[in-house]
Protein backbone atom coordinates (compact mmCIF):
# COMPACT_ATOMS: atom_id res chain seq x y z
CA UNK A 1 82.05 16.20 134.93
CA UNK A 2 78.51 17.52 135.07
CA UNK A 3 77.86 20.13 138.22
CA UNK A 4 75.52 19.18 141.03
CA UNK A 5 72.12 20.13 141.09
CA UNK A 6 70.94 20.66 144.29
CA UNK A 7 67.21 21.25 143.04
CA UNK A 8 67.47 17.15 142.48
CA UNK A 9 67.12 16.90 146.11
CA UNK A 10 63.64 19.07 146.29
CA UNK A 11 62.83 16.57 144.16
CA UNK A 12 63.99 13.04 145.52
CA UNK A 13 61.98 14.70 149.00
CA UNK A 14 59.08 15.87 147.20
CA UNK A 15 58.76 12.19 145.54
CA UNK A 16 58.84 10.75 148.94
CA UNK A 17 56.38 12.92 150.53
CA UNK A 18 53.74 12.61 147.43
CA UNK A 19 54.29 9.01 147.40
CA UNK A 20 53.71 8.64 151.13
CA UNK A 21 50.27 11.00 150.95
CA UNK A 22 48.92 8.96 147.79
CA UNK A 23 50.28 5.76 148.65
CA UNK A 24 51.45 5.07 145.27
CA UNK A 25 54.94 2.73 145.16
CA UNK A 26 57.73 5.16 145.56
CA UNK A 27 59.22 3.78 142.49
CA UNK A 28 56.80 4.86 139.99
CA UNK A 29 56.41 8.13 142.16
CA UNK A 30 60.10 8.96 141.66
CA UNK A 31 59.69 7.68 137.67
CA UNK A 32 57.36 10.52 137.51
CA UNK A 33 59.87 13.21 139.95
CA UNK A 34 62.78 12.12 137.41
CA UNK A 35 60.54 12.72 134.28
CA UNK A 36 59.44 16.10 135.44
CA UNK A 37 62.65 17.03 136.50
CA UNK A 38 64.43 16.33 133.21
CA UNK A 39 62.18 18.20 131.68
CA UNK A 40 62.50 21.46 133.63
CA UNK A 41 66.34 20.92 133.51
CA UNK A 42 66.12 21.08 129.93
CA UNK A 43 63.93 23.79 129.27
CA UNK A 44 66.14 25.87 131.95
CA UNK A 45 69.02 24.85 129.45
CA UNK A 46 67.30 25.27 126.42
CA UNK A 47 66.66 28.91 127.98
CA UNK A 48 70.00 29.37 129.01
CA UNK A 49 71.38 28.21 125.72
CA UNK A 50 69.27 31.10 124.07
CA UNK A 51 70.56 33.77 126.48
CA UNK A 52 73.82 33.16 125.69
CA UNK A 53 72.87 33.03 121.94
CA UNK A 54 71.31 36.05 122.49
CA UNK A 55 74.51 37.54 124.56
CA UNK A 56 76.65 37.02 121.54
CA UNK A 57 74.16 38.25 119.18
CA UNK A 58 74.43 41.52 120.87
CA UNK A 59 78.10 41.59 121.48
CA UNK A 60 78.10 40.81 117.59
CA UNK A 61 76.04 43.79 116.76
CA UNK A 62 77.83 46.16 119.14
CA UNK A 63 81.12 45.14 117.52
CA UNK A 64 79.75 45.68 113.92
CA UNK A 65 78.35 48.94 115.46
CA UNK A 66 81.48 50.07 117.00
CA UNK A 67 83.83 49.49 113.47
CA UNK A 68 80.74 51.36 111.57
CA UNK A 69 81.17 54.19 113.81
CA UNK A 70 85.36 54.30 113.23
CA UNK A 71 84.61 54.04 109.41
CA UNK A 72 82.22 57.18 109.44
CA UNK A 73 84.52 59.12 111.89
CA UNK A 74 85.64 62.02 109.47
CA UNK A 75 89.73 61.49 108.88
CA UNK A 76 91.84 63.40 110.94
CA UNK A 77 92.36 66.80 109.79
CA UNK A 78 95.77 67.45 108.36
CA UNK A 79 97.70 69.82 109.60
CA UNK A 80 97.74 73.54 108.06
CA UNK A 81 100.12 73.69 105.08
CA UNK A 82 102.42 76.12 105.61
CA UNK A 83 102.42 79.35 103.25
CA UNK A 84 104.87 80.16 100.91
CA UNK A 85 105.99 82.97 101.43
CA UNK A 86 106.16 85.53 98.00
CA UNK A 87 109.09 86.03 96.44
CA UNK A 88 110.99 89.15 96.68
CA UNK A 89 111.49 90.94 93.69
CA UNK A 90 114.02 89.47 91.76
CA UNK A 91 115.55 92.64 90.30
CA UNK A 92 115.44 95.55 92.97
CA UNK A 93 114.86 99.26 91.24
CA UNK A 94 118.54 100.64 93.01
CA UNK A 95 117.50 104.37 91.12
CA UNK A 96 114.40 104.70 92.82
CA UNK A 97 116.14 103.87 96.18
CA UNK A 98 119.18 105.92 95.38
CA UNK A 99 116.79 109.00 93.70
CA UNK A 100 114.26 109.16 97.00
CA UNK A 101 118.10 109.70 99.19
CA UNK A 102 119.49 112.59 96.80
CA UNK A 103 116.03 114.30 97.25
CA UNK A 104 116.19 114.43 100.72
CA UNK A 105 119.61 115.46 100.95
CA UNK A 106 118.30 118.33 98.11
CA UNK A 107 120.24 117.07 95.54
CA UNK A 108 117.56 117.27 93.20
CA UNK A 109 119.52 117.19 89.95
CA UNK A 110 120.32 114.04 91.09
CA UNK A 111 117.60 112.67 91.95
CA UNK A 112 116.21 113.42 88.88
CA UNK A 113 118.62 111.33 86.97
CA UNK A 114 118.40 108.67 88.98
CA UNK A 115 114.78 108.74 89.20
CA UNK A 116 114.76 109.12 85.14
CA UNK A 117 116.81 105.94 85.03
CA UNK A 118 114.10 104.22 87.33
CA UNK A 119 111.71 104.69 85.20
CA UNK A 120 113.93 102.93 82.26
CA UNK A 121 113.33 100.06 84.89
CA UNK A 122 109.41 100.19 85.57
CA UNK A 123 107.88 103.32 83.55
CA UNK A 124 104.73 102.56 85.28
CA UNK A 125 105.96 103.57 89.07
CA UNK A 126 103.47 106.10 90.49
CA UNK A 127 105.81 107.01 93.22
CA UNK A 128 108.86 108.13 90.54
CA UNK A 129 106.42 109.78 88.41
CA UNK A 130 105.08 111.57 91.82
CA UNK A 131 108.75 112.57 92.68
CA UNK A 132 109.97 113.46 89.85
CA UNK A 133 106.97 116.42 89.27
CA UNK A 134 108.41 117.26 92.85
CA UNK A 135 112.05 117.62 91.99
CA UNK A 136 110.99 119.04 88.39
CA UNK A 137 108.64 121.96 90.09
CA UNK A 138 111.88 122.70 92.86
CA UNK A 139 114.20 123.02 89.75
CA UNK A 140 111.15 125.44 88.48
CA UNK A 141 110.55 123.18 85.52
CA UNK A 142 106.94 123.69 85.02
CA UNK A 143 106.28 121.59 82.00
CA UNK A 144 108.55 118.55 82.90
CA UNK A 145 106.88 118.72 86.73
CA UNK A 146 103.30 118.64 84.89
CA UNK A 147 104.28 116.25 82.66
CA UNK A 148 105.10 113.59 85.50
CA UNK A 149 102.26 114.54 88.02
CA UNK A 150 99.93 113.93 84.78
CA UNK A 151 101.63 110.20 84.32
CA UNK A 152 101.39 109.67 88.13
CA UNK A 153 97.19 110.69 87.98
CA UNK A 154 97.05 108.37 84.98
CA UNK A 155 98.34 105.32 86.53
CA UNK A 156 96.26 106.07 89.59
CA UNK A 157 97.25 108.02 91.81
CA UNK A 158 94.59 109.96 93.84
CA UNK A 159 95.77 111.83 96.45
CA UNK A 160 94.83 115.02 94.79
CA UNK A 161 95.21 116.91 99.02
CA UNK A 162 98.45 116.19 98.45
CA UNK A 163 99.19 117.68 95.18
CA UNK A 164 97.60 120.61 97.06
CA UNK A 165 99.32 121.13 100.00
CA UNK A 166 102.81 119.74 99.15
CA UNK A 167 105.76 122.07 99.56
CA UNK A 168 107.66 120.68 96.74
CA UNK A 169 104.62 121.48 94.46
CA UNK A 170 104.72 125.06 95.58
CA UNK A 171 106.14 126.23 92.78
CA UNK A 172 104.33 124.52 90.11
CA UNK A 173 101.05 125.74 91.87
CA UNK A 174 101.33 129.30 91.38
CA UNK A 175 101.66 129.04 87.55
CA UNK A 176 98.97 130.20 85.54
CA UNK A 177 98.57 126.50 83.17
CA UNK A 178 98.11 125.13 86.67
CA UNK A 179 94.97 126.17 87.26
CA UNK A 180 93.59 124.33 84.10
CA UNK A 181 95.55 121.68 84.58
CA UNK A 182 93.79 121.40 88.17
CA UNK A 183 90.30 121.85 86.67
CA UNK A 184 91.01 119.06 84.13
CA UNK A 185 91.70 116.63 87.25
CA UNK A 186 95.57 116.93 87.11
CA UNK A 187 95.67 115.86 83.66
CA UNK A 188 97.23 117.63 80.54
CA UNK A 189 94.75 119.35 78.24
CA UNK A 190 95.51 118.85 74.50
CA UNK A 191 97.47 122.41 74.50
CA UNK A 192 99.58 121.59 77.44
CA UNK A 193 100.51 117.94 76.03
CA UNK A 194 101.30 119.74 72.89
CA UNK A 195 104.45 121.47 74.99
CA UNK A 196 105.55 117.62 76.31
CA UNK A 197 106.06 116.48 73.08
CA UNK A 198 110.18 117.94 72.13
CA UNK A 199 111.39 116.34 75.64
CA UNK A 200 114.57 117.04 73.74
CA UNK A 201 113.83 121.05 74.01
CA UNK A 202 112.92 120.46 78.11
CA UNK A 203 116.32 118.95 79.19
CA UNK A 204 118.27 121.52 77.25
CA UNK A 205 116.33 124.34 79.03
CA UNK A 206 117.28 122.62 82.48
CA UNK A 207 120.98 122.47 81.54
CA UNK A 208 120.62 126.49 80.66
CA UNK A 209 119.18 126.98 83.91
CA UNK A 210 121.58 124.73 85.57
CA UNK A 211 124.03 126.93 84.09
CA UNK A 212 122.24 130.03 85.00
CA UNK A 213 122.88 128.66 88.77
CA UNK A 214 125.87 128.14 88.93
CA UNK A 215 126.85 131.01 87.49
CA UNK A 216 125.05 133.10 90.08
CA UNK A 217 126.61 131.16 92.78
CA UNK A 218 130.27 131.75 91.73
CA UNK A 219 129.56 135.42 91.65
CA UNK A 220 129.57 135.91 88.03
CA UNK A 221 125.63 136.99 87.77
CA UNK A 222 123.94 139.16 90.24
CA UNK A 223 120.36 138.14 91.41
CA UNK A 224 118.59 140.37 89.30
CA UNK A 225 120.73 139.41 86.11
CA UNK A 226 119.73 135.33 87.04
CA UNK A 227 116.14 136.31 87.42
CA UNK A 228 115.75 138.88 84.10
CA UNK A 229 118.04 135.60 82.20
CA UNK A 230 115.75 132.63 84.18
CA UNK A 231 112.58 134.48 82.65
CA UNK A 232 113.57 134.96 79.44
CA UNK A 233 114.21 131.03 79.05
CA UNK A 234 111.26 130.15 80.48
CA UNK A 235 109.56 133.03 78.33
């Protein structure tokens, strides 16, 4: 069922009243009412027909809007990969280790083997090169002690201060090829390489003076007799 419209009864009164001022017959006055009002009732349709045309329009266009707007929205960012984590190394250097603990406990004949077997591992490591001229110049080795601090500047290491001030190095220091050998950057000049080249000759002159030692310590050489012997090997 159709909904009242009370404007119908402005217009069944206004047809009465215009038809009673003009004397015209009531009927045709109210023809003319009903005319005027059909046509006002459907233009008012008509207009509210294209309001609600123009109501979905719009709600269309918002929608289409609204699912353009999710479709650029940038994808949520994922969440942070963790990092790996590197690998230890899979073969540890137990010499080096082992080497660094007999040359703090001055055991420095061995910690020179077991530094010399380190570098059977990794001949490149600065730091055994670096220790090994330490324990060398304590066991007054000069050319073996060169020999490794040259390596150690060669593979890069440039803490030249501490070649300088390190008590280990004392010894090495105040030998006349050091001074050369300290000119030349810490690196062997052709001469002094020339002396590295029978390693052969070097380890049998530690065993003398490893012999030397202990020969002195069990009474059998007096200090002056290890010193006049130590010199004359290391002519």
């Amino acid at each position: 069922m159709k909904k009242f419209d009370p404007s119908i009864i402005f217009w069944i009164f206004g047809a009465i009243v215009f038809a009673n001022i003009t004397n015209l017959p009531l009927i045709l006055v109210g023809i003319m009412a009903m005319m005027f009002y059909r046509g006002t009732s459907a233009q008012r349709q008509r207009q509210g027909k294209q309001q609600q045309r123009g109501e979905r329009t719009d709600r269309r266009y918002q929608e289409r809007r609204d699912r353009s707007g999710r479709r650029q929205q940038a994808p949520p960012t994922p969440a942070p990969r963790k990092q790996r984590k590197p690998r230890a190394s899979s073969k540890a250097n137990p010499y080096k280790n082992s080497g660094v603990k007999k040359f703090k406990d001055y055991d420095y004949e061995g910690a020179i083997a077991d530094f010399e077997k380190a570098l059977q591992i990794n001949e490149d490591d600065i730091s055994v090169h670096f220790n090994l001229a330490c324990a060398y110049s304590l066991m007054e080795d000069k050319n073996k002690s060169m020999y490794h601090l040259d390596n150690a500047v060669a593979l890069g290491f440039k803490d030249f201060e501490k070649i300088k001030t390190h008590d280990a190095l004392a010894y090495l220091r105040i030998q006349d090829e050091f001074e050369a050998f300290q000119e030349n950057n810490y690196r062997l000049s052709g001469n002094q390489a020339k002396k590295m080249e029978n390693p052969g000759q070097n380890t049998e002159l530690l065993e003398q003076l490893q012999k030397l030692a202990e020969l002195r310590q069990k009474g059998l050489l007096t200090e002056e007799e290890f010193v006049l012997q130590k010199r004359k090997l290391l002519g």
